[in-house]
N, C-alpha and C. Protein backbone atom coordinates (compact mmCIF):
# COMPACT_ATOMS: atom_id res chain seq x y z
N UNK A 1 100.65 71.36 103.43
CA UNK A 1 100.62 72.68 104.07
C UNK A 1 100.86 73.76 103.00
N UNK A 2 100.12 74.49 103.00
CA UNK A 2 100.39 75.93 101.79
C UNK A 2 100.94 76.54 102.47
N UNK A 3 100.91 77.84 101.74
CA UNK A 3 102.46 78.41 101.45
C UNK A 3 101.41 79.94 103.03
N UNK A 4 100.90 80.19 103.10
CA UNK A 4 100.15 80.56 103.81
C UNK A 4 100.28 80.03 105.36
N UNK A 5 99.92 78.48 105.52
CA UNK A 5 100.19 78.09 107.05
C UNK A 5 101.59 77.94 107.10
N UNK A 6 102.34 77.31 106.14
CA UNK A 6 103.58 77.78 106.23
C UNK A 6 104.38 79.23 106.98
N UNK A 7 104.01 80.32 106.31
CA UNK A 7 104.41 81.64 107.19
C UNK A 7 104.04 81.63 108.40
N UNK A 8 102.33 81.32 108.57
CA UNK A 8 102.04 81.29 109.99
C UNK A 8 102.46 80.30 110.88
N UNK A 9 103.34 79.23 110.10
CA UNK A 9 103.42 78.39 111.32
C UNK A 9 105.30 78.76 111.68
N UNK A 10 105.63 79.15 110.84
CA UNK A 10 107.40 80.01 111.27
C UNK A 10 107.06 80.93 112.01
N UNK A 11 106.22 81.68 111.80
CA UNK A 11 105.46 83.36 113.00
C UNK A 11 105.45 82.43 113.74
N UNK A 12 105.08 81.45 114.03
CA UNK A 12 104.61 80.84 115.74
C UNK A 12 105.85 80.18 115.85
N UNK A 13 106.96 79.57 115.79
CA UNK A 13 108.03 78.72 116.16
C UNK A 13 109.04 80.10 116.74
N UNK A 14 108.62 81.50 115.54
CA UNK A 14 110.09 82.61 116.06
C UNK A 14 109.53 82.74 117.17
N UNK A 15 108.23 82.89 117.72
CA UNK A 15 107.91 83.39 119.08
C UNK A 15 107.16 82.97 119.63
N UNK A 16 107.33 81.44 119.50
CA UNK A 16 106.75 80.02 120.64
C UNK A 16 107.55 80.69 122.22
N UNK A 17 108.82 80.57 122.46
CA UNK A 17 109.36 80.71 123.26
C UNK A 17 109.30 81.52 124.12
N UNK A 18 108.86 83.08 123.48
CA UNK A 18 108.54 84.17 124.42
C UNK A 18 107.77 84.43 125.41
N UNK A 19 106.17 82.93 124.65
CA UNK A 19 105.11 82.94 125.61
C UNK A 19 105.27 82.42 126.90
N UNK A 20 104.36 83.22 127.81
CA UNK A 20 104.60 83.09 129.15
C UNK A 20 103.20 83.87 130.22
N UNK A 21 102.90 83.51 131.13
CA UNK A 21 101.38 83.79 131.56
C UNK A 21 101.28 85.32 131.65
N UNK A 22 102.52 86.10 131.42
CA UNK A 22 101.93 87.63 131.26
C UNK A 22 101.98 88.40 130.16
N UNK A 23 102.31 87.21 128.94
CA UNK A 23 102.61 87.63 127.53
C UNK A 23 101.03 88.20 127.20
N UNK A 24 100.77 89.55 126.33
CA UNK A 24 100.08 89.84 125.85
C UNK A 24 100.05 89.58 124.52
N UNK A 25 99.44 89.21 123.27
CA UNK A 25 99.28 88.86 122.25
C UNK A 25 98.63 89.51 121.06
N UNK A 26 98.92 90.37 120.32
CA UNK A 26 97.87 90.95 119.02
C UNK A 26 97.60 90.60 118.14
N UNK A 27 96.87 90.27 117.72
CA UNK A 27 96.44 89.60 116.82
C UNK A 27 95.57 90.07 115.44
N UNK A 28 95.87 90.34 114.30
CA UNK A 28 95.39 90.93 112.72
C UNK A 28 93.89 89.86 112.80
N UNK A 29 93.79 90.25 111.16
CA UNK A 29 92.27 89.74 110.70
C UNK A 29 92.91 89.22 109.47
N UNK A 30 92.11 87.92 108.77
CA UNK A 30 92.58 87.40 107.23
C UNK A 30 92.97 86.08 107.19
N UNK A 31 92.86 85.61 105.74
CA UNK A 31 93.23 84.07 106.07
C UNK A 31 94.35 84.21 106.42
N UNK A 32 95.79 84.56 106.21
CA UNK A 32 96.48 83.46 107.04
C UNK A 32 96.56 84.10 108.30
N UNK A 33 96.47 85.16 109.53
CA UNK A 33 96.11 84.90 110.62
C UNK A 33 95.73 84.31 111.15
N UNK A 34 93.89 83.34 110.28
CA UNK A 34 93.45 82.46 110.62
C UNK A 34 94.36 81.30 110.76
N UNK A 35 95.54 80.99 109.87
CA UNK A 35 96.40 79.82 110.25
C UNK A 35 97.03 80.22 111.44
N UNK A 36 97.72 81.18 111.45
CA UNK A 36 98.63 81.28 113.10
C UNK A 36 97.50 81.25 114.16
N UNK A 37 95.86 81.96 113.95
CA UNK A 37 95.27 81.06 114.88
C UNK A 37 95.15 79.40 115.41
N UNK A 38 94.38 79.19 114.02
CA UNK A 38 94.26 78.18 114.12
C UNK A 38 95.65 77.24 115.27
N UNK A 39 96.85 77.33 114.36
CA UNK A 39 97.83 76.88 115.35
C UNK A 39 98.14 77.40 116.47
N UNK A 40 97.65 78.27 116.91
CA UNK A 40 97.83 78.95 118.90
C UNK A 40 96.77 77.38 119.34
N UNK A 41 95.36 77.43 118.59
CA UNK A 41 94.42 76.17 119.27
C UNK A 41 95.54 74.69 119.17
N UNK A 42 95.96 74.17 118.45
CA UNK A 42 96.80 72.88 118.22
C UNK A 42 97.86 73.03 119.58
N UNK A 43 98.64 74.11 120.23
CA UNK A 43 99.87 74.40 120.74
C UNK A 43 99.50 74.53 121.74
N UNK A 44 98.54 75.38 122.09
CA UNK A 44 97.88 76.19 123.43
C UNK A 44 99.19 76.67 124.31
N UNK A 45 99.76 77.65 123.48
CA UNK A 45 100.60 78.00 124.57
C UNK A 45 100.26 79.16 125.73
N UNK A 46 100.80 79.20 126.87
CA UNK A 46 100.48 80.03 127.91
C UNK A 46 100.27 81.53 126.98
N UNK A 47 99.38 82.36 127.84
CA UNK A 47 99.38 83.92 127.66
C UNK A 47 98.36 84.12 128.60
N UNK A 48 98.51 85.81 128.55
CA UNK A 48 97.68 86.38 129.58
C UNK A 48 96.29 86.42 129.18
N UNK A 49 96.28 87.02 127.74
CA UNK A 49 95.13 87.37 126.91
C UNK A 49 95.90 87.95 125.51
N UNK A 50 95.00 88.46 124.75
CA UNK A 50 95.01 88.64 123.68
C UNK A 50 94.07 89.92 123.13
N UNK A 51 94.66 91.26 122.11
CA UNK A 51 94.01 91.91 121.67
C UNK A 51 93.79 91.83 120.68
N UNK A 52 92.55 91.98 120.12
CA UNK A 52 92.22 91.62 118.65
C UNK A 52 91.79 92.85 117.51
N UNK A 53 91.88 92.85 116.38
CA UNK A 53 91.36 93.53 115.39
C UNK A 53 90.16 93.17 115.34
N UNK A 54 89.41 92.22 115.29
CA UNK A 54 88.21 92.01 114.40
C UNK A 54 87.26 91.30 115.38
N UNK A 55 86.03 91.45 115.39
CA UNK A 55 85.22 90.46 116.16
C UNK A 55 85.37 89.28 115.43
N UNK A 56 85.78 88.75 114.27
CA UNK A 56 85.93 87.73 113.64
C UNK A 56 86.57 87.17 114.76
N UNK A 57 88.38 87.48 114.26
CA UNK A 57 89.66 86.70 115.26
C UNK A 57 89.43 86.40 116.86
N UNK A 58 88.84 87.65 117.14
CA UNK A 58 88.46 87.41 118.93
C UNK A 58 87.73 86.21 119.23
N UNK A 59 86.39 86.05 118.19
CA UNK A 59 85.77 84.45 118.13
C UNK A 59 86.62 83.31 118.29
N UNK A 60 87.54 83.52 117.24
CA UNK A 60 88.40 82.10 116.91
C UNK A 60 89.39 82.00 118.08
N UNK A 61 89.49 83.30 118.77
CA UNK A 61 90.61 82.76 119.72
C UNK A 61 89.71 82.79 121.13
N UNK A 62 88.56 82.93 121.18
CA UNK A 62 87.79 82.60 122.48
C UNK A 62 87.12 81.29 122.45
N UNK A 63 87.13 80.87 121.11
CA UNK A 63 86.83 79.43 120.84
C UNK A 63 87.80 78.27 121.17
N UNK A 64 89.20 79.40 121.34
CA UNK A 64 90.05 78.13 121.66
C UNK A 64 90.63 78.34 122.77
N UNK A 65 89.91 79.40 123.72
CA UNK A 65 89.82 78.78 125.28
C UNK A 65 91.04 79.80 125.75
N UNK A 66 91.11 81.45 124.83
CA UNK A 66 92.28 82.35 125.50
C UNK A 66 90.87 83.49 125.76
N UNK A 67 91.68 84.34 126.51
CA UNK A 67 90.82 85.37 126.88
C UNK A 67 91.08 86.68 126.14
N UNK A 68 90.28 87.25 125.99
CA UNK A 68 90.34 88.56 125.06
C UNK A 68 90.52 89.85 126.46
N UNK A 69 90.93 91.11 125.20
CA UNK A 69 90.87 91.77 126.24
C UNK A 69 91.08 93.35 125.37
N UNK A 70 90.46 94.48 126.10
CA UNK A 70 90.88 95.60 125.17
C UNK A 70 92.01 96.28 125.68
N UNK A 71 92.41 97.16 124.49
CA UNK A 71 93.78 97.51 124.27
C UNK A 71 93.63 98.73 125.27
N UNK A 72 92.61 99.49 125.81
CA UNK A 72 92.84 100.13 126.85
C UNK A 72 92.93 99.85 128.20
N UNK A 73 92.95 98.86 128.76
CA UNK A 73 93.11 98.06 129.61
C UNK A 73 94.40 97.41 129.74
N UNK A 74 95.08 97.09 128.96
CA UNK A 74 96.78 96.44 129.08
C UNK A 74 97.97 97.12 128.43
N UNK A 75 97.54 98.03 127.92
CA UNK A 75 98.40 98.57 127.54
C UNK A 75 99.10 97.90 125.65
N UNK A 76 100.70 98.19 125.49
CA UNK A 76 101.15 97.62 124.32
C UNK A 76 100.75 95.97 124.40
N UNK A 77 100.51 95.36 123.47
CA UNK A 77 101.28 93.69 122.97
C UNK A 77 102.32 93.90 123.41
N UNK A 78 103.22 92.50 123.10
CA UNK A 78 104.12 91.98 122.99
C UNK A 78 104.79 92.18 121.65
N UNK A 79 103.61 91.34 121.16
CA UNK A 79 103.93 91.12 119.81
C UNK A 79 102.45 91.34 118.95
N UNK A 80 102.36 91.52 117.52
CA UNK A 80 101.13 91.64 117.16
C UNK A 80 101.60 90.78 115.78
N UNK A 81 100.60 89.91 115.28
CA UNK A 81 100.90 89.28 114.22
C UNK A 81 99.64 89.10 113.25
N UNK A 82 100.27 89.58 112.01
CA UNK A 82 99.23 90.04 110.70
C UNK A 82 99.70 89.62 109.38
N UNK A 83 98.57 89.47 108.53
CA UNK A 83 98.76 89.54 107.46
C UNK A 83 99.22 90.61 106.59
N UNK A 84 98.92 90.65 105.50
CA UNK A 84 98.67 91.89 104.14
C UNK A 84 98.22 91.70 103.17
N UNK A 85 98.04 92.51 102.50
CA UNK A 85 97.76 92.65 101.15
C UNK A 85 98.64 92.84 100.08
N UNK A 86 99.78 93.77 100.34
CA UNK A 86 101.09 93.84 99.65
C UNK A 86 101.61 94.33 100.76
N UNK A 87 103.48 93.47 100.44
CA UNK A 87 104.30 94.19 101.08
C UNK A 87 105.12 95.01 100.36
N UNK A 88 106.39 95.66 100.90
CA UNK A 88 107.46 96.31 99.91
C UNK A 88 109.03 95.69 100.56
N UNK A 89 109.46 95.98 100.09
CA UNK A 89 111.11 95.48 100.52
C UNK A 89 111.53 96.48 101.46
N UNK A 90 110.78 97.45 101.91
CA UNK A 90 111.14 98.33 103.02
C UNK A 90 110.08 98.09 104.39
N UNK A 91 109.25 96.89 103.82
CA UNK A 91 108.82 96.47 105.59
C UNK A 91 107.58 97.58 105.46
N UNK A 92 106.71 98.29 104.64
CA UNK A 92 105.96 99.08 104.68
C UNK A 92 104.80 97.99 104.07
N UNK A 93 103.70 97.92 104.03
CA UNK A 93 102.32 97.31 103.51
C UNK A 93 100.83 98.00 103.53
N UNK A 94 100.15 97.11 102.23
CA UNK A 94 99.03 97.61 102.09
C UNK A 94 97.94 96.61 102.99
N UNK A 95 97.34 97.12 103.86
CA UNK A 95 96.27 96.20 104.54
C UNK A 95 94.85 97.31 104.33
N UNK A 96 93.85 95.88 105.24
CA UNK A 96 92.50 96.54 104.82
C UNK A 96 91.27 95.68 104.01
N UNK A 97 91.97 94.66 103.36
CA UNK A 97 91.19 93.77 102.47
C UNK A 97 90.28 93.44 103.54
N UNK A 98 90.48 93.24 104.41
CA UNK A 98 89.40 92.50 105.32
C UNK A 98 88.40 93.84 106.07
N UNK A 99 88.90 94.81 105.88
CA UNK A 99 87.93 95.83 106.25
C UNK A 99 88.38 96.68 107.28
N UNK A 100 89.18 95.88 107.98
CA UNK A 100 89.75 96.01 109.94
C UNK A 100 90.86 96.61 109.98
N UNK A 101 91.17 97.61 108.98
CA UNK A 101 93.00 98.33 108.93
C UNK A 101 93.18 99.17 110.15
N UNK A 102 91.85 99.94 110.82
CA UNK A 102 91.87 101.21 111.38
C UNK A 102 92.34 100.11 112.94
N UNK A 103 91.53 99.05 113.11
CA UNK A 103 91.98 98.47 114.47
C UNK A 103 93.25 97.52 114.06
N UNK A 104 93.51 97.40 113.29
CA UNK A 104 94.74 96.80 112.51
C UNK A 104 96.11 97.75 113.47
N UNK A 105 95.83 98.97 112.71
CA UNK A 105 96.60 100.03 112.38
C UNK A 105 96.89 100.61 113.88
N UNK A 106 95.86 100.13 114.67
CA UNK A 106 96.10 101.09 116.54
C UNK A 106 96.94 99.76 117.01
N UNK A 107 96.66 98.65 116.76
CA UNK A 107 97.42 97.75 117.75
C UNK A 107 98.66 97.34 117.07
N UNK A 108 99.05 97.48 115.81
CA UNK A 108 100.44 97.26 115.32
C UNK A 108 101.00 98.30 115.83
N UNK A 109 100.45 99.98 115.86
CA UNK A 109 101.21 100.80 116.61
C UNK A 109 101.52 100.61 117.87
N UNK A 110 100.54 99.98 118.95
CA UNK A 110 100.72 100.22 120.05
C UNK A 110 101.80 98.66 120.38
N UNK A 111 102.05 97.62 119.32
CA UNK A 111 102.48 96.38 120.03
C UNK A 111 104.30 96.95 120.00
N UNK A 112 104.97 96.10 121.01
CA UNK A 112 106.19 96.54 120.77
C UNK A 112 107.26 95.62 119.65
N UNK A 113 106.52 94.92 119.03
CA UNK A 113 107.08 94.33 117.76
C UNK A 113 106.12 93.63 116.61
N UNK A 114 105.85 93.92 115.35
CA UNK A 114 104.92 93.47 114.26
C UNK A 114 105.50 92.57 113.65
N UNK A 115 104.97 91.52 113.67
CA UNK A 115 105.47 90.51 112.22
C UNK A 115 104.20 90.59 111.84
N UNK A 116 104.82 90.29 110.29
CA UNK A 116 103.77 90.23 109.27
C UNK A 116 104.36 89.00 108.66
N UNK A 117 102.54 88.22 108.32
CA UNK A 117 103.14 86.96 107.31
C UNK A 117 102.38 87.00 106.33
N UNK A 118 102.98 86.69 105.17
CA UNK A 118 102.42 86.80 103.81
C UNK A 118 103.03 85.63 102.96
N UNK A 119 102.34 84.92 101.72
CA UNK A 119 102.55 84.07 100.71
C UNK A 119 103.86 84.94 99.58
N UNK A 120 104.60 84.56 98.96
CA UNK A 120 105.42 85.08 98.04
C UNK A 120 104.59 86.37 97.64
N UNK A 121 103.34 86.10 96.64
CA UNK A 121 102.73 86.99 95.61
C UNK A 121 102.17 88.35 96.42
N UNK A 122 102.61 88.79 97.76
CA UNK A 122 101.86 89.56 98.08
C UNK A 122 103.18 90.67 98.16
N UNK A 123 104.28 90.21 97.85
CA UNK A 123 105.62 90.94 97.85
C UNK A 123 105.98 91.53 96.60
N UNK A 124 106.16 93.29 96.69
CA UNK A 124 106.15 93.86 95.40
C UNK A 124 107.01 95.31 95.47
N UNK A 125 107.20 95.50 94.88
CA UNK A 125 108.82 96.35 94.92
C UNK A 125 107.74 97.83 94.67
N UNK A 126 106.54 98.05 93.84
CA UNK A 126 106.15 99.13 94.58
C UNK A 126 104.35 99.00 94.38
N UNK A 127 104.03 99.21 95.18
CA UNK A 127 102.19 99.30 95.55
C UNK A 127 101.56 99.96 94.17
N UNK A 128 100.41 99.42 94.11
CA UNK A 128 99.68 100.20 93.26
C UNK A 128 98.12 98.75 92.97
N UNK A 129 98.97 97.30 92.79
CA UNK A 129 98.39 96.26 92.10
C UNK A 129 96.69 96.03 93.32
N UNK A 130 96.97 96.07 94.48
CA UNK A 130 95.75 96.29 95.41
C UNK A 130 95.59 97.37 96.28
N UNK A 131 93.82 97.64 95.82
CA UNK A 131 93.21 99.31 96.56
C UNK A 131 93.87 99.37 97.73
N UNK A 132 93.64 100.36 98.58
CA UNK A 132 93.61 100.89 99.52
C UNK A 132 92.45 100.89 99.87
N UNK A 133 92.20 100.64 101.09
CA UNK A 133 90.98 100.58 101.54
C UNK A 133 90.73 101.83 102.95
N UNK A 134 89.99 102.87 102.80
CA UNK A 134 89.55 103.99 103.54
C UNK A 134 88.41 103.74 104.24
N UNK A 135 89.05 103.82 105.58
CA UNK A 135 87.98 103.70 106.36
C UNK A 135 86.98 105.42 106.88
N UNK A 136 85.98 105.42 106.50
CA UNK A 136 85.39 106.69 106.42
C UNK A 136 84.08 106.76 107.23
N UNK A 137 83.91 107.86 108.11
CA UNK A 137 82.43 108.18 108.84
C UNK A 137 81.42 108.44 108.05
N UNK A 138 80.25 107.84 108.14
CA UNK A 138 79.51 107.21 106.85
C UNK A 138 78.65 108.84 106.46
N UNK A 139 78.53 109.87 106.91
CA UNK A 139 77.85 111.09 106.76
C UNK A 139 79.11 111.70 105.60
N UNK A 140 80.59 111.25 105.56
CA UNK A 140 81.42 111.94 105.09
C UNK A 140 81.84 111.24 103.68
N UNK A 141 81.52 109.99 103.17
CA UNK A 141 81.46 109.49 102.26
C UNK A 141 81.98 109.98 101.18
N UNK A 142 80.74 110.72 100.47
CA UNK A 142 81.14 111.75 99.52
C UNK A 142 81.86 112.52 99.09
N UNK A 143 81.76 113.28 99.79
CA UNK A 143 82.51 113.90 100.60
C UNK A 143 84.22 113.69 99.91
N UNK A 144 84.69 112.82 101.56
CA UNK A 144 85.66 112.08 101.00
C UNK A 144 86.26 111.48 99.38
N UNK A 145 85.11 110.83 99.04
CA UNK A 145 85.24 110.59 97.70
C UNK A 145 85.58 111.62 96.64
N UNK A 146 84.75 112.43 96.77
CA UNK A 146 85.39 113.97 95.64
C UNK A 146 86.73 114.32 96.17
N UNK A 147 87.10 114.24 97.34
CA UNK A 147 88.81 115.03 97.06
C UNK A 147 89.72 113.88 97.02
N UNK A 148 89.36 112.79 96.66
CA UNK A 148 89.79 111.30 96.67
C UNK A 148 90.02 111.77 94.89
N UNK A 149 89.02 111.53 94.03
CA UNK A 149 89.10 111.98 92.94
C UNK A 149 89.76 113.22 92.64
N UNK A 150 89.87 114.42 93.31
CA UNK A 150 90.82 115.36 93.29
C UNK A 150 92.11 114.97 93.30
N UNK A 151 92.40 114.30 93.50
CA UNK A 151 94.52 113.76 94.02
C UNK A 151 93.82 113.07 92.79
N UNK A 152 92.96 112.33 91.54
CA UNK A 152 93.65 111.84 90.53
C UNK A 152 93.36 110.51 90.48
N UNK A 153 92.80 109.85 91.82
CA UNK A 153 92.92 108.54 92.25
C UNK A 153 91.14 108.26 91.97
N UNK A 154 91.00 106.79 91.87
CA UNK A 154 89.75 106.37 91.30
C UNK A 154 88.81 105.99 93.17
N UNK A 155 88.14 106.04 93.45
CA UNK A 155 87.32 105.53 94.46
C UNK A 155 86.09 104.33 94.14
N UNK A 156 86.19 103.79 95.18
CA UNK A 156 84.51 102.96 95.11
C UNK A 156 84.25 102.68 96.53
N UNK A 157 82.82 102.76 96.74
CA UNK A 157 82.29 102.31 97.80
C UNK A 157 82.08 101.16 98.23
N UNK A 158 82.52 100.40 98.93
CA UNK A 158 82.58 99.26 99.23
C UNK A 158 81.10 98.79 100.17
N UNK A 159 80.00 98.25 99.03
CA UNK A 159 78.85 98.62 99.09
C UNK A 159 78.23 97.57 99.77
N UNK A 160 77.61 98.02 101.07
CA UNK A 160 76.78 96.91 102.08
C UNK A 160 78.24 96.12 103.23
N UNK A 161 79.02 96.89 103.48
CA UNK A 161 80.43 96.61 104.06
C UNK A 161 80.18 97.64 105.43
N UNK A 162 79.93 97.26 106.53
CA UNK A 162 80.21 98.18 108.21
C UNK A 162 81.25 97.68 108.45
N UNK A 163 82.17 98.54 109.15
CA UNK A 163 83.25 97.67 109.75
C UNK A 163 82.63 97.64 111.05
N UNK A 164 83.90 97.60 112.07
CA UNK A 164 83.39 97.04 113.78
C UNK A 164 82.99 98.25 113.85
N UNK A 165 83.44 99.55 113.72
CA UNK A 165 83.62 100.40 114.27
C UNK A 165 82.36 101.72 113.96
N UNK A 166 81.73 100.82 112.95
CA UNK A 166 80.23 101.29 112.40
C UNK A 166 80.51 102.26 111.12
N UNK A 167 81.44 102.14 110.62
CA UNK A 167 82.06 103.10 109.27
C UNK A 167 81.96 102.38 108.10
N UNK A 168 82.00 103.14 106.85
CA UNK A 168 82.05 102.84 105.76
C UNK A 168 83.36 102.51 105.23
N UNK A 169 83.70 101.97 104.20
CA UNK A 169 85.03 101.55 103.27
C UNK A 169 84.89 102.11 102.03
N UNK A 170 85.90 103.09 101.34
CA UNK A 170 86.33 103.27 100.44
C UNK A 170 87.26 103.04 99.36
N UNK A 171 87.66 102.08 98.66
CA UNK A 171 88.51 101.16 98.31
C UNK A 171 89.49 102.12 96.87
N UNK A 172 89.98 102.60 96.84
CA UNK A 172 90.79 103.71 96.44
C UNK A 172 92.13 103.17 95.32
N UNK A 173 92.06 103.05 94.08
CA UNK A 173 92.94 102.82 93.18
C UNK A 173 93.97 104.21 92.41
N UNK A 174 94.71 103.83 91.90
CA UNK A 174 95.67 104.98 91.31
C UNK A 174 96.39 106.15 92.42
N UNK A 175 96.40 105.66 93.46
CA UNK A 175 97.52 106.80 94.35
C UNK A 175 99.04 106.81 93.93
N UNK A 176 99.34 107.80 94.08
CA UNK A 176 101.12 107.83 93.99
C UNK A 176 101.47 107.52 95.47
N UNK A 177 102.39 106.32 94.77
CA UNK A 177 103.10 105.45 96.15
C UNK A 177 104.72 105.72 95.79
N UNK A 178 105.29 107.33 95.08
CA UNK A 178 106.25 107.20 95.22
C UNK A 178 107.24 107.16 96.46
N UNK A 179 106.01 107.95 97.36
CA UNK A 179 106.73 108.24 98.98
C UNK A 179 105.40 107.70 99.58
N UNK A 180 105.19 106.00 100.06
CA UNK A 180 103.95 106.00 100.70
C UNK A 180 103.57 106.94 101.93
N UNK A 181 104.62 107.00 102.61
CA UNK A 181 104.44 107.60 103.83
C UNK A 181 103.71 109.25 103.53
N UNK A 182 104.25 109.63 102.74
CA UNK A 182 103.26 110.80 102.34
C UNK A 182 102.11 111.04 101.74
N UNK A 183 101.18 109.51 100.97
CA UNK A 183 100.35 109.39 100.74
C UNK A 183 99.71 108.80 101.66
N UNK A 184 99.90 107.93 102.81
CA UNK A 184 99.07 108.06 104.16
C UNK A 184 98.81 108.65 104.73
N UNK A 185 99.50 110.09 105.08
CA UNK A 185 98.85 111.28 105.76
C UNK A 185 98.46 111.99 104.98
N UNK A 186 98.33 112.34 103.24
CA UNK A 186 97.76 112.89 102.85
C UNK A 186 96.27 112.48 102.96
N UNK A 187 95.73 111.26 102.58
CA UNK A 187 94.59 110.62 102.86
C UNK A 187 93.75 110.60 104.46
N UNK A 188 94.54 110.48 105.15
CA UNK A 188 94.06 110.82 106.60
C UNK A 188 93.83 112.55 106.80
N UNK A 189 94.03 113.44 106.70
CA UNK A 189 94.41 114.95 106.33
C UNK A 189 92.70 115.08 106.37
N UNK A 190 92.01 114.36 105.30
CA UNK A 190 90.76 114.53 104.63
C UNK A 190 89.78 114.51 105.76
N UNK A 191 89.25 115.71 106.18
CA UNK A 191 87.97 115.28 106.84
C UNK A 191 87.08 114.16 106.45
N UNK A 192 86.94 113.10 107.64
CA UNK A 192 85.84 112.58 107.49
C UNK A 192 86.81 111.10 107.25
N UNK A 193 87.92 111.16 106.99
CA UNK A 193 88.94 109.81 107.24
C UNK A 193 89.12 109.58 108.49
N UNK A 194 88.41 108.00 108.59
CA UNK A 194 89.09 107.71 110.36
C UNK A 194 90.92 107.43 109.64
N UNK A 195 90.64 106.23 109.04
CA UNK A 195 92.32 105.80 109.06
C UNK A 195 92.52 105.11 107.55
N UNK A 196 93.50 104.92 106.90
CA UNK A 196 93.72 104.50 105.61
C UNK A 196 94.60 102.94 105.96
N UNK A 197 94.65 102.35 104.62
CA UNK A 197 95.41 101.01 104.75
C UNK A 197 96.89 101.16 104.40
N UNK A 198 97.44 101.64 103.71
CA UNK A 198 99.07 102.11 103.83
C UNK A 198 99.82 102.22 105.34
N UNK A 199 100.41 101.41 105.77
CA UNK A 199 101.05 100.91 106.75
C UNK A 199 103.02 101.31 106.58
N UNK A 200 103.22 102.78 106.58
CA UNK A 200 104.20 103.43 106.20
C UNK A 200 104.58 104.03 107.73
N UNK A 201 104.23 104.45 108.20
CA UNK A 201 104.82 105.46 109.46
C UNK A 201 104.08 104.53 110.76
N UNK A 202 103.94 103.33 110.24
CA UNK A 202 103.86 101.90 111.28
C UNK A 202 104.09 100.60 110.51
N UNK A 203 105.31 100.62 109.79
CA UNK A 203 105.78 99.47 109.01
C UNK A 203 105.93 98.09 109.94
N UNK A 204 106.17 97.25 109.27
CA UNK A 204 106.43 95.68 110.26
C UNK A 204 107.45 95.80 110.90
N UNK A 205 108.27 95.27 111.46
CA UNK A 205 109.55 94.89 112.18
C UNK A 205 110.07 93.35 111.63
N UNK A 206 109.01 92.63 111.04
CA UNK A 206 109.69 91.36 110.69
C UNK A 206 108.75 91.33 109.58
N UNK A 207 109.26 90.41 108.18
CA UNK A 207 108.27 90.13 107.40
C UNK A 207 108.32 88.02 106.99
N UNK A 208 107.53 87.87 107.04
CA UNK A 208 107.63 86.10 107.15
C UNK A 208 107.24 86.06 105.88
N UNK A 209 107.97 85.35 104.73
CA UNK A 209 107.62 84.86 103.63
C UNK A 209 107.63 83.15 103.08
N UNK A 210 106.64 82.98 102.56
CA UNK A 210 106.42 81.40 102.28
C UNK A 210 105.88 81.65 100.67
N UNK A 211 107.17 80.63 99.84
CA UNK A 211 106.57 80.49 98.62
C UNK A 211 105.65 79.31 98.47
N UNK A 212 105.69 78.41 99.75
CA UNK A 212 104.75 77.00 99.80
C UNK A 212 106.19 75.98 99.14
N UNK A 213 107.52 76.03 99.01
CA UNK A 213 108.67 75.21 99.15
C UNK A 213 109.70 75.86 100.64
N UNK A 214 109.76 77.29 100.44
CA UNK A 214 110.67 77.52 101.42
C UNK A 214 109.92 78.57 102.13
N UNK A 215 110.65 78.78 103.34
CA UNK A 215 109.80 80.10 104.18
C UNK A 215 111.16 80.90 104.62
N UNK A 216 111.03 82.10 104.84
CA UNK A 216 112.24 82.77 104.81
C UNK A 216 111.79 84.05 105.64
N UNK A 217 112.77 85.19 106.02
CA UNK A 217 112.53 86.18 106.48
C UNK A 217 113.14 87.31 105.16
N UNK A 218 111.90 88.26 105.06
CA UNK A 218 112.49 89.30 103.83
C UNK A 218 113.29 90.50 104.45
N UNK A 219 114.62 90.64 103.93
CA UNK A 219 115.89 91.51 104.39
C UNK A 219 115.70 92.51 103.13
């Protein structure tokens, strides 16, 4: 077992117990989500349904016989459980690698508790080592990109990439992450930004760490 199903399989033991036929469920995009999927199929524990980020995850969990459902229709999760890209020791993260931050980013807000699980190497005392990924309305591109380069910061187009939501990705290096939380709304600010990957003013509530020997919770 890597260090990967490892986290996802502690995410599923802290909150095996909670499930119950009116538990709602949220669910991220990325490999190891795919493990805490994967293990919901092995367990099959009760729930009502499940909201998803990605048409990817919704597949994998209608493949294993739960029902989907949208987030305007039920209201908060329960619980919502995700990966990252980097975390910080303050429970804040970079997501987005997978493209899906903006539906990422509505259902970690709307669930009433986030765990996040991640491998050791994705834990880093301060952001900078992976882009940011900008999700952008594809007429505004440019746009975007020049006052992207204005703040100092490098851009690229993340080229032949739609997300669900029919938008483009802008994958964004060199931001000042001395105060993330102020570099997520500066980036959103920008006409023509649906939503950014800095996960600051909707941090986790739990973070699950697996070096692939031990798995732990980060305090």
């Amino acid at each position: 077992m890597n260090s990967k199903e490892k986290a996802a399989r502690s995410a599923y033991e802290k909150i095996e117990s909670k499930f119950h036929k009116d538990f709602i469920l949220g669910i991220g995009t990325g490999s190891t989500t795919n493990y805490f999927i994967k293990i919901l199929k092995e367990e099959n524990p009760e729930m009502k349904c499940f909201v998803s980020s990605s048409i990817a995850s919704s597949n994998l969990l209608k493949d294993a016989g739960y029902d989907d459902a949208e987030l305007n229709d039920v209201g908060g999760p329960d619980v919502y459980v995700d990966g990252a890209d980097e975390v910080n020791t303050k429970f804040e993260a970079i997501k987005g690698g997978g493209g899906a931050l903006t539906r990422e980013k509505i259902i970690a807000s709307a669930s009433k508790k986030f765990i996040c699980i991640v491998d050791d190497s994705k834990i880093v005392k301060k952001f900078g080592n992976f882009p940011v990924a900008v999700e952008v309305i594809p007429m505004a591109r440019s746009y975007v990109s020049r006052q992207i380069v204005a703040m100092g910061c490098r851009p690229t187009y993340r080229i032949g990439f739609v997300t669900d939501n029919g938008n483009q990705i802008i994958d964004v290096l060199n931001l000042n992450f001395d105060v993330p939380y102020e570099t997520e709304m500066k980036l959103n600010k920008i006409p023509g930004v649906v939503e950014n990957g800095i996960f600051s003013a909707r941090k986790a509530d739990v973070v699950i760490v697996s070096d692939g020997e031990r798995t732990y919770e980060l305090e």
